[in-house]
N, C-alpha and C. Protein backbone atom coordinates (compact mmCIF):
# COMPACT_ATOMS: atom_id res chain seq x y z
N UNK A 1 -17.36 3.61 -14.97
CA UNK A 1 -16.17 4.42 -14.80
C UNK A 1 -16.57 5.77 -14.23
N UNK A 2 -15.79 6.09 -13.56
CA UNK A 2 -15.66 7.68 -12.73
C UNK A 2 -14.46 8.47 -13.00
N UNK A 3 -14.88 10.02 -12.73
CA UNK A 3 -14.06 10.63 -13.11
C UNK A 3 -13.43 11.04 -11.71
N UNK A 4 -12.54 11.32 -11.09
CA UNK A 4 -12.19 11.97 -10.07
C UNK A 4 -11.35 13.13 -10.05
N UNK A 5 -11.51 13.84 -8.96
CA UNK A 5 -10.81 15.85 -8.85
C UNK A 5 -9.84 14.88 -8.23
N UNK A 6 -8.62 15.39 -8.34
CA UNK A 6 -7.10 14.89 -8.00
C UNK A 6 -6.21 16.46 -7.32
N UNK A 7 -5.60 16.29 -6.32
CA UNK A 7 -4.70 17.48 -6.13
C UNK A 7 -3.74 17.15 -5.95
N UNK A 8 -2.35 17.60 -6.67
CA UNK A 8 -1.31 17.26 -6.36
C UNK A 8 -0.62 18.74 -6.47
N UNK A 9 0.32 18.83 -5.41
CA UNK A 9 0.37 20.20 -4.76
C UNK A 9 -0.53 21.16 -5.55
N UNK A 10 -0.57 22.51 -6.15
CA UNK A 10 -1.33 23.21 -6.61
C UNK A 10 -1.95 22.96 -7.57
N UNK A 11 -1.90 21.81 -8.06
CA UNK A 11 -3.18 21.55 -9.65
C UNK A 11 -3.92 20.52 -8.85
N UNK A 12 -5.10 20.97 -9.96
CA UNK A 12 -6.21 20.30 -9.83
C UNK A 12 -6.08 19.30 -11.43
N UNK A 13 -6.44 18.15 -11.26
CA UNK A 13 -5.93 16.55 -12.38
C UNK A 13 -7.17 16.00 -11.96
N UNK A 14 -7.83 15.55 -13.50
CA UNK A 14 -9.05 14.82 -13.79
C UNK A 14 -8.45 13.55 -14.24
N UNK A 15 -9.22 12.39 -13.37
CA UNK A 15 -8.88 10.84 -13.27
C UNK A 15 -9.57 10.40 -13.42
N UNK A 16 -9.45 9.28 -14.34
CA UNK A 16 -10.67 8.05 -14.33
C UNK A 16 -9.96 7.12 -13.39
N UNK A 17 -11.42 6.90 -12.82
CA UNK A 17 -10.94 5.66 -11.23
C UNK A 17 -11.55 4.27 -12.12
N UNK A 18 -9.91 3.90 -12.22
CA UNK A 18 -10.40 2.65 -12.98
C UNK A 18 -10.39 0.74 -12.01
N UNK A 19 -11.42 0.62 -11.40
CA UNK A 19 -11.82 -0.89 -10.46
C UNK A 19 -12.10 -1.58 -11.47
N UNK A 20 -11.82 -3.00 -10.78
CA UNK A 20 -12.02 -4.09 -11.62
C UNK A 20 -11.97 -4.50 -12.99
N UNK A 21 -12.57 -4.72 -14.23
CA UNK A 21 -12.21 -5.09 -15.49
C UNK A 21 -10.96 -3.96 -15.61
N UNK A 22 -11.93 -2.52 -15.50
CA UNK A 22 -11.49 -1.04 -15.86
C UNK A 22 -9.46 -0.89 -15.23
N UNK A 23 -9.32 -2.22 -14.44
CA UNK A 23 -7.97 -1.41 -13.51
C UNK A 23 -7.19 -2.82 -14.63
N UNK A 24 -7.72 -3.54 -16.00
CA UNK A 24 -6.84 -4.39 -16.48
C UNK A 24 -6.66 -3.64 -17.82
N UNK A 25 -7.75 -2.86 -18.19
CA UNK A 25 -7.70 -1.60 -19.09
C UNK A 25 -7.04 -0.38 -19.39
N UNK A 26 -7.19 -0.05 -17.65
CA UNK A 26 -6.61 1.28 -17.86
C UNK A 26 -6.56 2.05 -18.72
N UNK A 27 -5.45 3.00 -19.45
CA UNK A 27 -5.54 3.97 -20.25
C UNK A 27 -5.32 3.25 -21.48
N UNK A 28 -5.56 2.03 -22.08
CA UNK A 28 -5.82 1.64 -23.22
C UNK A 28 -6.14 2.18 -24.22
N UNK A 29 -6.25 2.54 -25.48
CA UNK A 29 -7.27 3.08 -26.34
C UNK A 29 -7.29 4.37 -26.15
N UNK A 30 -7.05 5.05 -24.75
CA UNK A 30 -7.23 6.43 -24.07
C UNK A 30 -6.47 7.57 -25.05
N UNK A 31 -7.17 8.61 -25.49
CA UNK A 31 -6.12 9.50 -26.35
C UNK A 31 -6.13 10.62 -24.63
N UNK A 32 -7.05 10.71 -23.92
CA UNK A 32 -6.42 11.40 -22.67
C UNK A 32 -6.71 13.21 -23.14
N UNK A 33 -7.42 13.12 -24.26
CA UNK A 33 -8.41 14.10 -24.36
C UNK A 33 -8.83 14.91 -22.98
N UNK A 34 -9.75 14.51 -22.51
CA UNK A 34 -10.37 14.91 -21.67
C UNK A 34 -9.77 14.92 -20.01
N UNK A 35 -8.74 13.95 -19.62
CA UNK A 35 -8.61 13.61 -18.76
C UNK A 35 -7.09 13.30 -18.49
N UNK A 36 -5.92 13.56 -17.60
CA UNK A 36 -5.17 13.85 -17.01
C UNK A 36 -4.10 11.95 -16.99
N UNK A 37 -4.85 11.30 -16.26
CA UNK A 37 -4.58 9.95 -16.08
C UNK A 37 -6.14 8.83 -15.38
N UNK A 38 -5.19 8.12 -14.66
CA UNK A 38 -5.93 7.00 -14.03
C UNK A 38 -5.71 6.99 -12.67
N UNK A 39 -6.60 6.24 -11.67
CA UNK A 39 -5.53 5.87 -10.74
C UNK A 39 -6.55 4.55 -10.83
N UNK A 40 -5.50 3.15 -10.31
CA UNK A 40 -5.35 1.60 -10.90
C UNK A 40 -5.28 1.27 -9.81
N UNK A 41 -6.54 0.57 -9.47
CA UNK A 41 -5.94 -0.61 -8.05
C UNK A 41 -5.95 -1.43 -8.19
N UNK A 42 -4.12 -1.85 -8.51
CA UNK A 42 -3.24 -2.72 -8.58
C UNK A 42 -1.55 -1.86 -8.34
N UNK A 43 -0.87 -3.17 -8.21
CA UNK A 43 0.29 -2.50 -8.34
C UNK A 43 1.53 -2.95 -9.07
N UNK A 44 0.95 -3.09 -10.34
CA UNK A 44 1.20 -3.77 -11.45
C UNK A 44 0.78 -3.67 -12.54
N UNK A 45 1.53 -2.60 -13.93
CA UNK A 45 0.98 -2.23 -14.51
C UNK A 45 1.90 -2.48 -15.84
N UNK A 46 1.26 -2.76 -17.17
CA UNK A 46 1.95 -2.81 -18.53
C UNK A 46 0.87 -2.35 -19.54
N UNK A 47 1.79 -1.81 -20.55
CA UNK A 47 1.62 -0.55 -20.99
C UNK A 47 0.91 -0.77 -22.79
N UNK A 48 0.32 -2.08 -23.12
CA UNK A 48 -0.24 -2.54 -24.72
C UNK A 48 -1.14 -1.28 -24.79
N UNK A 49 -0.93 -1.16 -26.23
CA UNK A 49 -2.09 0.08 -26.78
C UNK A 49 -1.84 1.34 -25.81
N UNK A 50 -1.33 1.82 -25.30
CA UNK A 50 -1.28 3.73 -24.51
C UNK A 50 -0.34 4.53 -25.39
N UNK A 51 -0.94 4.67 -25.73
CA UNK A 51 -0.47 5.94 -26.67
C UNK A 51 0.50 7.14 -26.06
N UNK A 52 0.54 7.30 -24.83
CA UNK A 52 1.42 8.38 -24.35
C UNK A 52 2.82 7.57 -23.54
N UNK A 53 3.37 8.13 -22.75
CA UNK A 53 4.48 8.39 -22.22
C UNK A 53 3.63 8.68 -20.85
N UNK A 54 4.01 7.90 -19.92
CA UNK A 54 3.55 8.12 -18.47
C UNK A 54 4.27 8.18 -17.32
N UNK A 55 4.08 8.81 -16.38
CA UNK A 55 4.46 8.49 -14.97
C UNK A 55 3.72 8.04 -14.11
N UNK A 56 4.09 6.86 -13.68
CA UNK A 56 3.48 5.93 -12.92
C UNK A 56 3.92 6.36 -11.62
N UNK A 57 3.01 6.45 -10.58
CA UNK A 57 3.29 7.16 -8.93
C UNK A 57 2.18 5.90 -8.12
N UNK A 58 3.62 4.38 -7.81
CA UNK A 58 2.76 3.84 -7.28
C UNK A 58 2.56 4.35 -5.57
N UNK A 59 1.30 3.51 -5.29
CA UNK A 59 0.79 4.14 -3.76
C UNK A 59 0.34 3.66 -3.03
N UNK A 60 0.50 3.79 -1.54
CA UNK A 60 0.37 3.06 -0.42
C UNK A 60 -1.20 3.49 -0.20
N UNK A 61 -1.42 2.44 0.92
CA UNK A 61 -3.21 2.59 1.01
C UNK A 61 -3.97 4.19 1.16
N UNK A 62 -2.93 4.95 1.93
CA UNK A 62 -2.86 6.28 2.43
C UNK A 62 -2.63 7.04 1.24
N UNK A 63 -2.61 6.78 0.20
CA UNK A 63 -2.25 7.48 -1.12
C UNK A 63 -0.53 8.26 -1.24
N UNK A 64 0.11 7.46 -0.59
CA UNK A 64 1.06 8.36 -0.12
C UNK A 64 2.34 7.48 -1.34
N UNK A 65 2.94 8.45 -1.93
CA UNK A 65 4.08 8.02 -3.44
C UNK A 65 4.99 7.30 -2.72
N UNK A 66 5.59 5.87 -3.13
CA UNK A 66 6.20 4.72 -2.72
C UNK A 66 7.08 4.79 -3.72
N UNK A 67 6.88 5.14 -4.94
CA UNK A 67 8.07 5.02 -5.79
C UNK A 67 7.25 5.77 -7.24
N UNK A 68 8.45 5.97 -8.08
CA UNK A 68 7.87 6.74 -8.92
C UNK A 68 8.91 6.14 -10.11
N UNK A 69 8.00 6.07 -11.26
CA UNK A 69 8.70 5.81 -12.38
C UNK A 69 8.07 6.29 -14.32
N UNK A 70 8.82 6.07 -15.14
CA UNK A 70 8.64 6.82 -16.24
C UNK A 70 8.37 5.09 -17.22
N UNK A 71 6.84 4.97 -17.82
CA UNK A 71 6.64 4.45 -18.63
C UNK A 71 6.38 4.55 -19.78
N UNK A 72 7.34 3.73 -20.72
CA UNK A 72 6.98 3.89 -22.47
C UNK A 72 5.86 3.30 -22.75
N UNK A 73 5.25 3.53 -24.06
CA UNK A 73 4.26 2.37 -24.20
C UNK A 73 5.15 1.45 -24.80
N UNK A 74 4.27 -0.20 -25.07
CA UNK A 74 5.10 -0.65 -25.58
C UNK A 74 5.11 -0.96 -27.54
N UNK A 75 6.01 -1.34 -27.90
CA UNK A 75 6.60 -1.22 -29.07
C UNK A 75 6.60 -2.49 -29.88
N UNK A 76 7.27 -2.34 -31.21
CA UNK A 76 7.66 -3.79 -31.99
C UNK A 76 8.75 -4.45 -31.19
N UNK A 77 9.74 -3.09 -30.50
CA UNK A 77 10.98 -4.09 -30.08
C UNK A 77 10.83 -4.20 -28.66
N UNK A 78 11.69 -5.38 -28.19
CA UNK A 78 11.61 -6.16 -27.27
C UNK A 78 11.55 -5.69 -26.16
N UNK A 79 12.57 -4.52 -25.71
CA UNK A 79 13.07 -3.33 -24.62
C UNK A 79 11.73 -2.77 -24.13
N UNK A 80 11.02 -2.96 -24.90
CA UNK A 80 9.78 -1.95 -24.39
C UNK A 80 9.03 -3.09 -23.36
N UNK A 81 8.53 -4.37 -23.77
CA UNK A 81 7.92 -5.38 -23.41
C UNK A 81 8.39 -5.08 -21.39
N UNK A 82 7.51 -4.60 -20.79
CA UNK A 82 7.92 -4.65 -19.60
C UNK A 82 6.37 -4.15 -18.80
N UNK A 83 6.93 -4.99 -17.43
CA UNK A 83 5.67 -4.52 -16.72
C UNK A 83 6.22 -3.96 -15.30
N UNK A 84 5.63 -2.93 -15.05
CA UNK A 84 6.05 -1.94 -14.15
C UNK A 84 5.64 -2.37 -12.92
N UNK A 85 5.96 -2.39 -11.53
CA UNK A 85 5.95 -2.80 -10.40
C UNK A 85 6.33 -2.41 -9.34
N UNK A 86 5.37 -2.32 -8.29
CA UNK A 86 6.22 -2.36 -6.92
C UNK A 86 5.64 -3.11 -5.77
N UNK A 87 5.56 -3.64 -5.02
CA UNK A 87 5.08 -4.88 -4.65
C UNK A 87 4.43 -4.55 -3.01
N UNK A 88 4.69 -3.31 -2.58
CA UNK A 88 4.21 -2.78 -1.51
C UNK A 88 3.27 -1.59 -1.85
N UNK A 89 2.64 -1.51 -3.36
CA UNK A 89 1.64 -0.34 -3.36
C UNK A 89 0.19 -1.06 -3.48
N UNK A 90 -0.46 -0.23 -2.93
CA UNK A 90 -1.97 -0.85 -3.46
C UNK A 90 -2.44 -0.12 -4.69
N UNK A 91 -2.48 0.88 -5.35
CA UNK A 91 -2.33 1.66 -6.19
C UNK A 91 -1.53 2.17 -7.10
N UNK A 92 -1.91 2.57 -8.42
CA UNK A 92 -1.02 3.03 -9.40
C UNK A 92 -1.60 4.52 -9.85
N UNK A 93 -0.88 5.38 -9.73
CA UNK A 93 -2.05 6.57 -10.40
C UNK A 93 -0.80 6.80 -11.67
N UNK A 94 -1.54 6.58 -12.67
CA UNK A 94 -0.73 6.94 -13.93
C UNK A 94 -1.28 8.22 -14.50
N UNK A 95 0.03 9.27 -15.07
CA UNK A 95 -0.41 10.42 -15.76
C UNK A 95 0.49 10.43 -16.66
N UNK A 96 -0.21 11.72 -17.00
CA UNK A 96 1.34 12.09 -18.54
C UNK A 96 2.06 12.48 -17.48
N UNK A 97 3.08 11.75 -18.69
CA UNK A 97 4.39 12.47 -18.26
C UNK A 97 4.79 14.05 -17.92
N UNK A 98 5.50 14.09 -17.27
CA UNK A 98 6.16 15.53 -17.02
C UNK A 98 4.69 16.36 -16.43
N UNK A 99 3.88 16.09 -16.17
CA UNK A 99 2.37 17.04 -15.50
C UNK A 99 2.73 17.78 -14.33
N UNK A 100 3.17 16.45 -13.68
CA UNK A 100 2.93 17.18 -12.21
C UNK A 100 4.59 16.65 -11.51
N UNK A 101 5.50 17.72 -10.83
CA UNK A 101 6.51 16.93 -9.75
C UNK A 101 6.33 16.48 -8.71
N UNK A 102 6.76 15.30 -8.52
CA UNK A 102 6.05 14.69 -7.17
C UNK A 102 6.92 13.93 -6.79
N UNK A 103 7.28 13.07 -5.70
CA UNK A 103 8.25 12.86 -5.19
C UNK A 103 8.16 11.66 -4.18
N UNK A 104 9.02 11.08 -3.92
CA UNK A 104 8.50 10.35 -2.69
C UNK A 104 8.18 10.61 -1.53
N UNK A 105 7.29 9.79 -0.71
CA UNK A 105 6.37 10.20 0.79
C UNK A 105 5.64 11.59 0.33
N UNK A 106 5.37 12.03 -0.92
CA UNK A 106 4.38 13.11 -1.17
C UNK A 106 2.66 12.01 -0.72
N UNK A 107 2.25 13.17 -0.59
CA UNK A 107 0.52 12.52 -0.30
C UNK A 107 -0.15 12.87 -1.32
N UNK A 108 -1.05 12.25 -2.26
CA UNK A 108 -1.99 12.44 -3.24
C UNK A 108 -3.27 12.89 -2.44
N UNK A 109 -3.85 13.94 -2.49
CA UNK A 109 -5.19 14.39 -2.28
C UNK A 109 -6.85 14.31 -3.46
N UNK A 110 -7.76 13.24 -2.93
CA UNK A 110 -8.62 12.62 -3.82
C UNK A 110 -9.95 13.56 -3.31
């Protein structure tokens, strides 16, 4: 695992670049201590064991925001059971919630 410098307009956001096993993991287990979010290559993401409240900013190869959405973790009840998607990103960069505003056709800087 790696950590990566992230810019999204004026902040600077510490990421674990999570490939392979690490992108079925993700922020699992993560109390997010140390570190901001993820970014996930996939574009397809559900939410067992995460302890926070996220925004998911999936992303085109260019890192560029395709859609943006607000994930719960999930729960005992059923409503939560969901897996987040968009079917034209190659990427997911998940953070806490409310961090950063971002928008669509914004560009992520790595």
């Amino acid at each position: 695992m790696s950590i990566l410098e992230v810019g999204i307009g004026n902040k600077k956001l510490w990421i674990k670049d999570c490939k392979g096993f690490d992108s079925i993991r993700g922020l699992m287990f993560n109390t997010m201590d140390k570190i901001d979010g993820a970014l996930i290559h996939a574009n397809k993401i559900w939410m067992p064991f995460v302890m926070h409240r996220l925004d998911l900013f999936f992303l085109d190869k260019n890192f560029r925001v395709l859609k943006k959405e607000l994930a719960i973790p999930i729960t005992l009840n059923p409503k939560t059971w969901k897996i987040y998607k968009c079917e034209k990103a190659r990427y997911c960069l998940e953070l806490k919630a409310g961090i950063v505003k971002a928008n669509n056709r914004m560009k992520i800087k790595f």
